[in-house]
C-alpha atoms as a PDB file:
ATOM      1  CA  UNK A   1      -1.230 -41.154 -26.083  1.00  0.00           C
ATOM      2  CA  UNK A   2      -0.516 -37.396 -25.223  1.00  0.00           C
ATOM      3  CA  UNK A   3      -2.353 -35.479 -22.841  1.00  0.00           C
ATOM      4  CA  UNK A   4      -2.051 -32.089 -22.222  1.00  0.00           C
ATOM      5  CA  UNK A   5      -2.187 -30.853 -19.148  1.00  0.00           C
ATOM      6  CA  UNK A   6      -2.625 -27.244 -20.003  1.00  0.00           C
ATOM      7  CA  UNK A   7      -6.074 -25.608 -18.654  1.00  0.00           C
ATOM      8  CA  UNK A   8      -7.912 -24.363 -21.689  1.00  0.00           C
ATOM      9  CA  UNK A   9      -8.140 -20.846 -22.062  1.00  0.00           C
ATOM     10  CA  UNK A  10     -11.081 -18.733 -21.764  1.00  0.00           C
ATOM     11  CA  UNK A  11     -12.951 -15.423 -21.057  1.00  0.00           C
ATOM     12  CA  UNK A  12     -12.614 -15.015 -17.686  1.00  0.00           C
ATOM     13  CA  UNK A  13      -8.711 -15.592 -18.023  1.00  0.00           C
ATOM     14  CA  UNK A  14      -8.289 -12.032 -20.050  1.00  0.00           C
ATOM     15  CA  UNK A  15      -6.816  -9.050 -18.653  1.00  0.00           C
ATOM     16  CA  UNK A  16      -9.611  -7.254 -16.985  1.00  0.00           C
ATOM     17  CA  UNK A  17      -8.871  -4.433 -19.472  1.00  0.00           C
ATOM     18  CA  UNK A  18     -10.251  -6.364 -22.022  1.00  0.00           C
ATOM     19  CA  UNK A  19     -13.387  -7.597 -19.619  1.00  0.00           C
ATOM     20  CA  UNK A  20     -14.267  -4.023 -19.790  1.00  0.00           C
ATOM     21  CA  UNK A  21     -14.057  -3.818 -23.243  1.00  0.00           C
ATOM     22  CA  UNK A  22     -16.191  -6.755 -24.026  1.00  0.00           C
ATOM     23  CA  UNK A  23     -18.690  -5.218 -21.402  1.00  0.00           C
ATOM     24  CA  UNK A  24     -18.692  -2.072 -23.399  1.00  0.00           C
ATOM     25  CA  UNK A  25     -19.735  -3.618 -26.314  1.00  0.00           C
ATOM     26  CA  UNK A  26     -22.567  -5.804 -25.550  1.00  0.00           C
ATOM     27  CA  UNK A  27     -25.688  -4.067 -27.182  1.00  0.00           C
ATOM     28  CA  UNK A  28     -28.791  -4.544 -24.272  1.00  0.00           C
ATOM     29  CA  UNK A  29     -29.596  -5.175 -20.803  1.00  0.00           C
ATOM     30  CA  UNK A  30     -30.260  -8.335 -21.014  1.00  0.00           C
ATOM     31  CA  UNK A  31     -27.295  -9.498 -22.534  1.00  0.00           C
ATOM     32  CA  UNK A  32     -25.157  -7.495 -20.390  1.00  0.00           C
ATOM     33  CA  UNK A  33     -26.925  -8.867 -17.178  1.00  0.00           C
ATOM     34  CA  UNK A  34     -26.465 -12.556 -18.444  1.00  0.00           C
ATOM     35  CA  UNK A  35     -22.841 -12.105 -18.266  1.00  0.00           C
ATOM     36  CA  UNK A  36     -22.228 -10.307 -15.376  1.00  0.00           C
ATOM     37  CA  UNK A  37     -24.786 -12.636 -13.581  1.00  0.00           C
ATOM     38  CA  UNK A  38     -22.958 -15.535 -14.884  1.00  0.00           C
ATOM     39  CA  UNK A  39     -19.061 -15.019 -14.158  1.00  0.00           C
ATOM     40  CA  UNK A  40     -18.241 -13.450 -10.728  1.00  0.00           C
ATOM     41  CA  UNK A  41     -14.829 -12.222 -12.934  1.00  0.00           C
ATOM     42  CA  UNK A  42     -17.227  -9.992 -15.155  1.00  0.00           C
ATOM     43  CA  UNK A  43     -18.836  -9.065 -12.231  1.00  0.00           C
ATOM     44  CA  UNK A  44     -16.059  -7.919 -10.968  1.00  0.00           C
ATOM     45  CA  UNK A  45     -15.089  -6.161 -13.822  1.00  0.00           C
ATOM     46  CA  UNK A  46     -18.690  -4.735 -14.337  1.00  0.00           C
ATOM     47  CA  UNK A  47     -18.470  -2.652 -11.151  1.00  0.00           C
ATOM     48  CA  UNK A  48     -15.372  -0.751 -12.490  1.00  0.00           C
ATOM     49  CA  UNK A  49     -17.917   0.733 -15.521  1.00  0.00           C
ATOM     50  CA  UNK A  50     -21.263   0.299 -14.431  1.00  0.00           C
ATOM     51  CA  UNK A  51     -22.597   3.789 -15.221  1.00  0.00           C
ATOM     52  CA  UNK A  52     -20.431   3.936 -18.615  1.00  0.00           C
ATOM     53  CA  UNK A  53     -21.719   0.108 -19.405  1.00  0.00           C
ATOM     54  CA  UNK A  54     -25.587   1.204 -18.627  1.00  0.00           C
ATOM     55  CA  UNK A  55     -25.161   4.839 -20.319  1.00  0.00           C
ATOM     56  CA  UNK A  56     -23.743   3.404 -23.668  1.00  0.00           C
ATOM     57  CA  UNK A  57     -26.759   0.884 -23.751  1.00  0.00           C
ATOM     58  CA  UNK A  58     -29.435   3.420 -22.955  1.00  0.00           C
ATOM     59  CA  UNK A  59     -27.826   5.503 -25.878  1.00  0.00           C
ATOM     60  CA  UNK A  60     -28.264   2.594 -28.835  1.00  0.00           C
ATOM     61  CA  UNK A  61     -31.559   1.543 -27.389  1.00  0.00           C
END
């Protein structure tokens, strides 16, 4: 039997370039709160584009 021993990818693994494009694109408030609430990476990554992250939502809404 083969294990792997490998950590399985995820989100918070990404370049944080591409944290603040996800952040970018999540459409409302809530959503965007759930995530940065949720991963102290996206947090992290949150605080580098808060205004531009709360402007863009306030401009689909």
């Amino acid at each position: 039997m083969l294990t792997s021993s490998k950590a399985k990818p995820t989100l918070e693994a990404l370049p944080t370039e591409l944290l603040i494009l996800i952040l970018l694109e999540i459409p409302d408030l809530a959503s965007l709160k759930s995530i940065v609430l949720s991963s102290p990476i996206f947090h992290q990554a949150y605080l580098a584009v808060r205004q531009e992250a709360l402007c863009r939502i306030v401009k689909i809404q």
